[in-house]
Protein backbone atom coordinates (compact mmCIF):
# COMPACT_ATOMS: atom_id res chain seq x y z
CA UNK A 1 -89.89 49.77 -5.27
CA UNK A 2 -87.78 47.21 -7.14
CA UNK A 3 -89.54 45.98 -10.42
CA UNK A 4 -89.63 42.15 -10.60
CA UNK A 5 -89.58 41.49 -13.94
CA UNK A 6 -85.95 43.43 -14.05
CA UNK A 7 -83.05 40.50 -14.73
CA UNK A 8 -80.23 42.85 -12.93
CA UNK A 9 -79.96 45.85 -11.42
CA UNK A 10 -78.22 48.60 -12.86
CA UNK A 11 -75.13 51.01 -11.48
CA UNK A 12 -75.16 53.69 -13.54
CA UNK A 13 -71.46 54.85 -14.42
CA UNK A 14 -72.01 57.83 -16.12
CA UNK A 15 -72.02 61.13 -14.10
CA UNK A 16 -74.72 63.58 -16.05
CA UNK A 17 -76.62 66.59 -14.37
CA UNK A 18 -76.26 64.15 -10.97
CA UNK A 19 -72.90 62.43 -10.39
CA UNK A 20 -73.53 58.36 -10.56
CA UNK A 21 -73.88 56.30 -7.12
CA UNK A 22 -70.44 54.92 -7.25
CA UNK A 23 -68.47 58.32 -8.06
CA UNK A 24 -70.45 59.80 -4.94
CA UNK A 25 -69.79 56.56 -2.86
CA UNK A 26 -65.83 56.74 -4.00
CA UNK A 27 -65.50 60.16 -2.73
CA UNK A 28 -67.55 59.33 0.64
CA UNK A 29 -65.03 56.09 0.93
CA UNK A 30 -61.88 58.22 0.24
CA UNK A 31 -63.02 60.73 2.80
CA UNK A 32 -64.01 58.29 5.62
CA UNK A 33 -60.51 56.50 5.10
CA UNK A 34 -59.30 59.74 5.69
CA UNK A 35 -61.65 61.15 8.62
CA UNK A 36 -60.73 57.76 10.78
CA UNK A 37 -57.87 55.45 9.00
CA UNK A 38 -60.56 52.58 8.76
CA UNK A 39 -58.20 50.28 6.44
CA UNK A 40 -61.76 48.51 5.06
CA UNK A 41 -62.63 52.29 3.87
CA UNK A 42 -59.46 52.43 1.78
CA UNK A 43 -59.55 49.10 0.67
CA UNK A 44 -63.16 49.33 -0.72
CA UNK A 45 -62.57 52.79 -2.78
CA UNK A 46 -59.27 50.52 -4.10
CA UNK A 47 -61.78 48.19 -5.30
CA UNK A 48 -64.25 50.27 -7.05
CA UNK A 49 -61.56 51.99 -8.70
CA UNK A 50 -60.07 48.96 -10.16
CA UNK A 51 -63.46 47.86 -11.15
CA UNK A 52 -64.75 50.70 -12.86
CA UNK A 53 -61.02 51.55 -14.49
CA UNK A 54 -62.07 50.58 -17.96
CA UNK A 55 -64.38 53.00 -18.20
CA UNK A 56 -62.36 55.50 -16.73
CA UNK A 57 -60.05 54.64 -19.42
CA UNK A 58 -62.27 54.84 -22.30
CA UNK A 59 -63.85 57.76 -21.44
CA UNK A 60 -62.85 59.59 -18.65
CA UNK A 61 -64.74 63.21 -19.56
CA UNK A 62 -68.00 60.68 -18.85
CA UNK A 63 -67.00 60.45 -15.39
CA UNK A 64 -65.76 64.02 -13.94
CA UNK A 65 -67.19 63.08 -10.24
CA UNK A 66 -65.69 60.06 -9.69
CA UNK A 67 -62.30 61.87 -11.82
CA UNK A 68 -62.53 64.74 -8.73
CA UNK A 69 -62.54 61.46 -6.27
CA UNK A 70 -59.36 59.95 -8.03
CA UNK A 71 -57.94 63.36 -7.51
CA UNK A 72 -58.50 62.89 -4.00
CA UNK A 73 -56.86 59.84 -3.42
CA UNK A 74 -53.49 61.22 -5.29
CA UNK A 75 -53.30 64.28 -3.56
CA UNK A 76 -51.62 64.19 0.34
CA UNK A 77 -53.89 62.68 2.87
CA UNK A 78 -53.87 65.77 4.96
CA UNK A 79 -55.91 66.03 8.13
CA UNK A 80 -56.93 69.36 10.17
CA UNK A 81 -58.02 68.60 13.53
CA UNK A 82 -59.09 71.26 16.12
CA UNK A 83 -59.05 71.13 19.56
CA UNK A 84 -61.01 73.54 21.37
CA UNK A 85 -63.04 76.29 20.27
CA UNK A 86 -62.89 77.69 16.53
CA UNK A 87 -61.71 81.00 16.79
CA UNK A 88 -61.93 83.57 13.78
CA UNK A 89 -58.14 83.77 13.58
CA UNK A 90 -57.76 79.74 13.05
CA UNK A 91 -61.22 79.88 10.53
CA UNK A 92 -59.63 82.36 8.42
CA UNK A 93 -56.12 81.13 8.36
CA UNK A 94 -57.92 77.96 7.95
CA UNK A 95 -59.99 78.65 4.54
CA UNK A 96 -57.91 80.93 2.26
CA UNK A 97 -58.18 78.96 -0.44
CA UNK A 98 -60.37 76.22 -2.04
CA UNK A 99 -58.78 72.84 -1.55
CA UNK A 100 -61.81 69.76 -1.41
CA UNK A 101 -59.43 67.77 -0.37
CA UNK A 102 -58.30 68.48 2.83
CA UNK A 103 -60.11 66.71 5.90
CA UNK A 104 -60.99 69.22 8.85
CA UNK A 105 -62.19 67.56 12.39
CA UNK A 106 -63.22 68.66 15.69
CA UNK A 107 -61.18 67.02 18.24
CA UNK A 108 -64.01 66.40 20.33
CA UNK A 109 -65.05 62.64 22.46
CA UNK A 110 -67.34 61.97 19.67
CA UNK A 111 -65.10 62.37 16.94
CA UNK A 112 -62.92 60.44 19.03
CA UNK A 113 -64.59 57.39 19.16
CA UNK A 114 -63.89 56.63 15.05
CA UNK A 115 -60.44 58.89 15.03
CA UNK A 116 -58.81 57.39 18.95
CA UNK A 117 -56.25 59.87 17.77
CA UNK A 118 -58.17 62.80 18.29
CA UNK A 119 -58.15 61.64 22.14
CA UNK A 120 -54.76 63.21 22.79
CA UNK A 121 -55.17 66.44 21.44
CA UNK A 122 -55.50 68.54 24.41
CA UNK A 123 -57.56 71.78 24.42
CA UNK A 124 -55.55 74.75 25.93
CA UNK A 125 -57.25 76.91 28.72
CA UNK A 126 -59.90 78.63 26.66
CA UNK A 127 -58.49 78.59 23.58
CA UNK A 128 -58.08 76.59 20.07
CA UNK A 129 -55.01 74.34 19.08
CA UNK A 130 -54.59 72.99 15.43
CA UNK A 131 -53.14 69.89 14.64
CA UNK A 132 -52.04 69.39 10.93
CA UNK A 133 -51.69 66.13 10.34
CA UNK A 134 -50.42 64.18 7.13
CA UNK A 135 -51.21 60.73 6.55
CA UNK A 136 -51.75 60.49 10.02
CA UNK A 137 -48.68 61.92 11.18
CA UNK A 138 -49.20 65.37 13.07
CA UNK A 139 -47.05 68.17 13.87
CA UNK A 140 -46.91 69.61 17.40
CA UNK A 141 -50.15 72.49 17.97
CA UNK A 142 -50.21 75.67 16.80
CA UNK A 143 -52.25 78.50 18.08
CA UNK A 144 -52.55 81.38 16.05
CA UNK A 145 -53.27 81.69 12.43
CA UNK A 146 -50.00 82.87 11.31
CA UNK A 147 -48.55 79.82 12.10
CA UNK A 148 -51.61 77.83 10.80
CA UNK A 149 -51.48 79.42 7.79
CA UNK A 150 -47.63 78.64 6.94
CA UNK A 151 -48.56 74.96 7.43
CA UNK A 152 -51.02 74.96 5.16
CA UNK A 153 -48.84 75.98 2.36
């Protein structure tokens, strides 16, 4: 319930024991850019950068959430998608090491509809393909971990 006699509303930009709205909402944009190539994703997390830059200038250790979402954005835009079902081979080769960054999708007609891209990727007889994708750009399918694994290096 708002409180009427309030002037403005506050956005907290200071990430304590909770990260602030806007350091959650950056990462969320970030990742949806990345989950669908929405341009009006990427655009907004440009603009809430820009506008809370100062304080990220001043004192960045105040912010270490929306710091972790910056990170995002400079690292590769790198997409996993997976067609078919998730074998343990592929979830192992998959997760070896921590990396927040990276985007992992089912290549399903759901995901389709926000990612049209995921449309294409065809599901072998019974098995599991991998796409690796970076900024939107994939390589041809692998199969088997192995080969998952050395594109993920």
């Amino acid at each position: 319930m708002e409180d009427a006699s309030k002037l403005i509303r506050v956005k907290d930009d200071y990430d304590g024991a909770e990260p602030s709205g806007n350091s959650i909402a950056l990462g969320n944009l970030l990742r949806l850019y990345r989950m669908t190539g929405n341009s009006r994703y990427d655009e907004s997390a440009r603009r809430l950068i820009a506008a809370l830059q100062p304080q990220l200038t001043a004192s960045p250790y105040a912010l270490p959430q929306m710091l972790a979402a910056c990170e995002m954005e400079l690292t590769p835009h790198r997409q996993v998608a997976i067609a078919g079902r998730l074998t343990e081979e592929i979830s192992r080769a998959l997760w070896p090491v921590f990396d927040p960054n990276r985007v992992v999708l089912h290549a399903d007609v759901q995901s389709a509809s926000l990612q049209p891209a995921l449309a294409g990727m065809k599901v072998p007889e019974g098995g599991c393909a991998v796409y690796v994708c970076e900024n939107f750009t994939c390589q041809s399918p692998v199969f088997r971990g192995e080969d998952l694994a050395r594109l993920l290096k």
